[in-house]
C-alpha atoms as a PDB file:
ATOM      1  CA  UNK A   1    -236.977 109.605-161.150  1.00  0.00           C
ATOM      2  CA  UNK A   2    -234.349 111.019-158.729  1.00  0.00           C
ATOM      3  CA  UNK A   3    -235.187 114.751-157.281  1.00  0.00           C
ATOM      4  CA  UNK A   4    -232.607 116.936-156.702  1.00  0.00           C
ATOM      5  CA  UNK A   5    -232.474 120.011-154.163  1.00  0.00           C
ATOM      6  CA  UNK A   6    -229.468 122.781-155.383  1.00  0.00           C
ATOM      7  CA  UNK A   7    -229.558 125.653-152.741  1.00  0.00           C
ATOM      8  CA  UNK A   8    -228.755 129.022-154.313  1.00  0.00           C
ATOM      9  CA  UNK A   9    -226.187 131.161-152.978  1.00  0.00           C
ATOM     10  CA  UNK A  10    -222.795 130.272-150.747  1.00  0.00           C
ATOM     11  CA  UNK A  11    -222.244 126.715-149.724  1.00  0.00           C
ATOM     12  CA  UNK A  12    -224.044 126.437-145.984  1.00  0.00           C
ATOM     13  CA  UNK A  13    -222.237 125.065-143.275  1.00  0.00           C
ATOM     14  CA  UNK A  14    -223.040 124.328-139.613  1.00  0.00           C
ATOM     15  CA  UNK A  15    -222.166 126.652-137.190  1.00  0.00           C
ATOM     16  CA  UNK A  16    -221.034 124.454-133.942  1.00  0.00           C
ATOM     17  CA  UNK A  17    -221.198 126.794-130.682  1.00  0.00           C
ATOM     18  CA  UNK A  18    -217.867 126.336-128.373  1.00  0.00           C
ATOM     19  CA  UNK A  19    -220.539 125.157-125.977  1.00  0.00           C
ATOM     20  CA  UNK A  20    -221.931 121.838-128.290  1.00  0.00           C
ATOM     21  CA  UNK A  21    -218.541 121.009-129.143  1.00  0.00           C
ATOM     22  CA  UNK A  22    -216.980 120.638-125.525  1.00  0.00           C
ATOM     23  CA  UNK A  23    -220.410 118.908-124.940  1.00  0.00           C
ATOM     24  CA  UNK A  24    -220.205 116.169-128.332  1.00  0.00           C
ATOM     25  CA  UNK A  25    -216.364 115.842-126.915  1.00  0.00           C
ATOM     26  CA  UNK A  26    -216.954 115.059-123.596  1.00  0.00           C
ATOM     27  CA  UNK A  27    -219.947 112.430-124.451  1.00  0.00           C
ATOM     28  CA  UNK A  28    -217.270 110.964-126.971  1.00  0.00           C
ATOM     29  CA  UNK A  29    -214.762 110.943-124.023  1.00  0.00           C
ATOM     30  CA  UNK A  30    -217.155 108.626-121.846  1.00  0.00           C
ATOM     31  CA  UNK A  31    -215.722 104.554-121.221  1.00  0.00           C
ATOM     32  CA  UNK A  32    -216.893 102.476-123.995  1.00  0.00           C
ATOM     33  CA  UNK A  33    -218.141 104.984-125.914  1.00  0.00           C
ATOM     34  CA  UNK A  34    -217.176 104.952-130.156  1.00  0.00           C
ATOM     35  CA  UNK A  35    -216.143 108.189-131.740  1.00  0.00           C
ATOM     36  CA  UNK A  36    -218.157 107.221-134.720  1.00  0.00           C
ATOM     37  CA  UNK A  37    -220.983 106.452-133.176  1.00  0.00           C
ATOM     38  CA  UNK A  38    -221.294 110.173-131.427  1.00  0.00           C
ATOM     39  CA  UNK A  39    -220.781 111.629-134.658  1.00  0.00           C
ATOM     40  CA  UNK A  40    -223.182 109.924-136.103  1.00  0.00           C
ATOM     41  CA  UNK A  41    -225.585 110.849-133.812  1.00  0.00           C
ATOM     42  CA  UNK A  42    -224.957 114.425-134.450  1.00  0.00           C
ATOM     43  CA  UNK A  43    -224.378 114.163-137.767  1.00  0.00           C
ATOM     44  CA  UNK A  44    -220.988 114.539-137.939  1.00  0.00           C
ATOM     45  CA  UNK A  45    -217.857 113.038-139.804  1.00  0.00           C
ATOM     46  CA  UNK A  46    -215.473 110.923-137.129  1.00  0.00           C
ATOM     47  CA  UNK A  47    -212.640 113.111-138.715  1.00  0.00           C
ATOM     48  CA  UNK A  48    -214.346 116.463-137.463  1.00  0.00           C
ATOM     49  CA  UNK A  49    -214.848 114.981-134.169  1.00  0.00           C
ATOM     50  CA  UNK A  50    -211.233 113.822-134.189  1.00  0.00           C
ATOM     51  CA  UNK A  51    -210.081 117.527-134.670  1.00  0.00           C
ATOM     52  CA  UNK A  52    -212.206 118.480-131.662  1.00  0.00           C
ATOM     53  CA  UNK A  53    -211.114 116.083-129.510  1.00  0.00           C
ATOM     54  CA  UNK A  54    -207.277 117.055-130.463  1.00  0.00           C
ATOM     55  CA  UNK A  55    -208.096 120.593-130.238  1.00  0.00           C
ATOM     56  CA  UNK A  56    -209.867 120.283-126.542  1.00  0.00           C
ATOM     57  CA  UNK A  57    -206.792 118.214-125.119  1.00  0.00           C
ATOM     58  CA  UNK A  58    -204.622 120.835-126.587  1.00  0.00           C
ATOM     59  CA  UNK A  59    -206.962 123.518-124.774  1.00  0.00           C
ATOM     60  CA  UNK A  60    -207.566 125.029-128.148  1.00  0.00           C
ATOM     61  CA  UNK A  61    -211.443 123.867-128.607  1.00  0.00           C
ATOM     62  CA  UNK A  62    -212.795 127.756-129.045  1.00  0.00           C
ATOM     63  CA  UNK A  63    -211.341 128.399-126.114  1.00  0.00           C
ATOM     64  CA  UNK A  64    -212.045 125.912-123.923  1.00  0.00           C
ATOM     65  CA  UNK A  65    -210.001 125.136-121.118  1.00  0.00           C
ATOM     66  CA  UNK A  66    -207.696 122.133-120.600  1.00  0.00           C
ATOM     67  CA  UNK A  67    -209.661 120.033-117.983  1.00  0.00           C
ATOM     68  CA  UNK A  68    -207.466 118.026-115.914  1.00  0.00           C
ATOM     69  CA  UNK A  69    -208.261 114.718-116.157  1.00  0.00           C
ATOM     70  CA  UNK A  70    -207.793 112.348-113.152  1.00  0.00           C
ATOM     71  CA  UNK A  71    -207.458 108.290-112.634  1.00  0.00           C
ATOM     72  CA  UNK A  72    -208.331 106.398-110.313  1.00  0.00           C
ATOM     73  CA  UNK A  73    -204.984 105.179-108.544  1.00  0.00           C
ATOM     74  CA  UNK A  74    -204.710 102.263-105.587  1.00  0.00           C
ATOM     75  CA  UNK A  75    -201.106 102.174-104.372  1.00  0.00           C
ATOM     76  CA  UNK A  76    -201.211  99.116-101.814  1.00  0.00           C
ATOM     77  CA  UNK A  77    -197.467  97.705 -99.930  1.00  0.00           C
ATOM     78  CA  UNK A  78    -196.153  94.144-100.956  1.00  0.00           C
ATOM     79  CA  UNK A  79    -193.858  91.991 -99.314  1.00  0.00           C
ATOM     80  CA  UNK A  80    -190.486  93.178 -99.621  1.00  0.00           C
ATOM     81  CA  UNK A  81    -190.526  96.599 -99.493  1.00  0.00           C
ATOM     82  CA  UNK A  82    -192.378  97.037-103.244  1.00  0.00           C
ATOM     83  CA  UNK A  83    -195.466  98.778-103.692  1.00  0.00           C
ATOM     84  CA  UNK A  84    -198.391  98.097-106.207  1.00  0.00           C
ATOM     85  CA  UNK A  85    -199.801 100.773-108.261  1.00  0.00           C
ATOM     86  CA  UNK A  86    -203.020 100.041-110.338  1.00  0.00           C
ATOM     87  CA  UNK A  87    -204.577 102.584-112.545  1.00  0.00           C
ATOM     88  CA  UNK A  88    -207.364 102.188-114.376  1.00  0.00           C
ATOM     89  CA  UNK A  89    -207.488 103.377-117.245  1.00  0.00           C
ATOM     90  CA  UNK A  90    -210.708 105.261-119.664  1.00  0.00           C
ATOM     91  CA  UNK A  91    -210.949 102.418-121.349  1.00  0.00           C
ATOM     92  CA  UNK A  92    -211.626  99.722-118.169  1.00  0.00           C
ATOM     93  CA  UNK A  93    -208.074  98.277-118.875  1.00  0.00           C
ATOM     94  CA  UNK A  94    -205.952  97.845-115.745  1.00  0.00           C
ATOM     95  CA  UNK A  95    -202.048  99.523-115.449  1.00  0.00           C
ATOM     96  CA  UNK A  96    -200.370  97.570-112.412  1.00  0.00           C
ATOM     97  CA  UNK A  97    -197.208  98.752-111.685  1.00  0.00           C
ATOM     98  CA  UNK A  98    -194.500  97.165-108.972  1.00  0.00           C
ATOM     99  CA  UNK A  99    -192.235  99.227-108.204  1.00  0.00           C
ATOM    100  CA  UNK A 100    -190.294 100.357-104.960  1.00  0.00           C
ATOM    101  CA  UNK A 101    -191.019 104.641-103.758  1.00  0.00           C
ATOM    102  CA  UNK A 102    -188.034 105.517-104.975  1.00  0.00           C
ATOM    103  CA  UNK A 103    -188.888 104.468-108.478  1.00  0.00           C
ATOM    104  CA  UNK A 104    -192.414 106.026-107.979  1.00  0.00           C
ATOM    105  CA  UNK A 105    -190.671 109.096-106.999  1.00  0.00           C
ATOM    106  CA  UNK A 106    -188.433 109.213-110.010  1.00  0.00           C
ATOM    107  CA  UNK A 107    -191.641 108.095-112.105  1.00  0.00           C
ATOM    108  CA  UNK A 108    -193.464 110.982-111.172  1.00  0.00           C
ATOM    109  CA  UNK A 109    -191.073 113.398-111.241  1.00  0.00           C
ATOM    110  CA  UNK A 110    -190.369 112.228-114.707  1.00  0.00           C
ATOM    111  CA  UNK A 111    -193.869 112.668-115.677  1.00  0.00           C
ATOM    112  CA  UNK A 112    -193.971 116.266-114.052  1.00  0.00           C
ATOM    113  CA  UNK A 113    -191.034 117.468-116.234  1.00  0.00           C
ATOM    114  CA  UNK A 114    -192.287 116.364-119.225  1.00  0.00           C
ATOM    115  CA  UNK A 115    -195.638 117.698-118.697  1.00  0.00           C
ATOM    116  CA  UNK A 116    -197.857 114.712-119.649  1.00  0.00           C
END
């Protein structure tokens, strides 16, 4: 025989302070980490965590502000006048760009105007 709980009264949802959210975001944020997994362990659906995670890029998480978020960046000279730039990204892969300063320049300034 199966037994059944029915709660009386209005349907009874979590209440998530702005405070656990930015925290359950920024463990889901960490290298190597799964989405999934954190909401699991919190006892969450991926999707809801997904919503944070939009929301706290978009600096709408509650409030939250946008964080900057930095990489680490190596930018070493190459024969020839080129210049190496490797970033590393969140997830351990490695971005290696060759290009010359004046294409870094326009790269960046690129980047800067369209506010990514």
């Amino acid at each position: 025989m199966v037994e059944v709980s029915v709660l009386p009264g209005p349907e009874r949802r979590r209440k998530w302070s702005a405070e656990e959210k930015r925290r359950i975001v920024e463990e889901s944020d960490a290298p190597g980490v799964r989405v999934a997994e954190v909401a699991r362990r919190h006892g969450l659906h991926p999707n809801q965590l997904c919503l944070w995670r939009r929301q706290a890029r978009e600096g709408g998480l509650s409030g939250s502000p946008v964080i900057p978020r930095f990489a680490a960046v190596t930018v070493a000279a190459e024969a020839g006048g080129a210049t190496a730039i490797e970033i590393v990204l969140r997830n351990g892969r490695m971005l290696r760009l060759h290009l010359s300063l004046a294409e870094i320049a326009r790269l960046a300034d690129t980047l800067e105007s369209t506010g990514r």
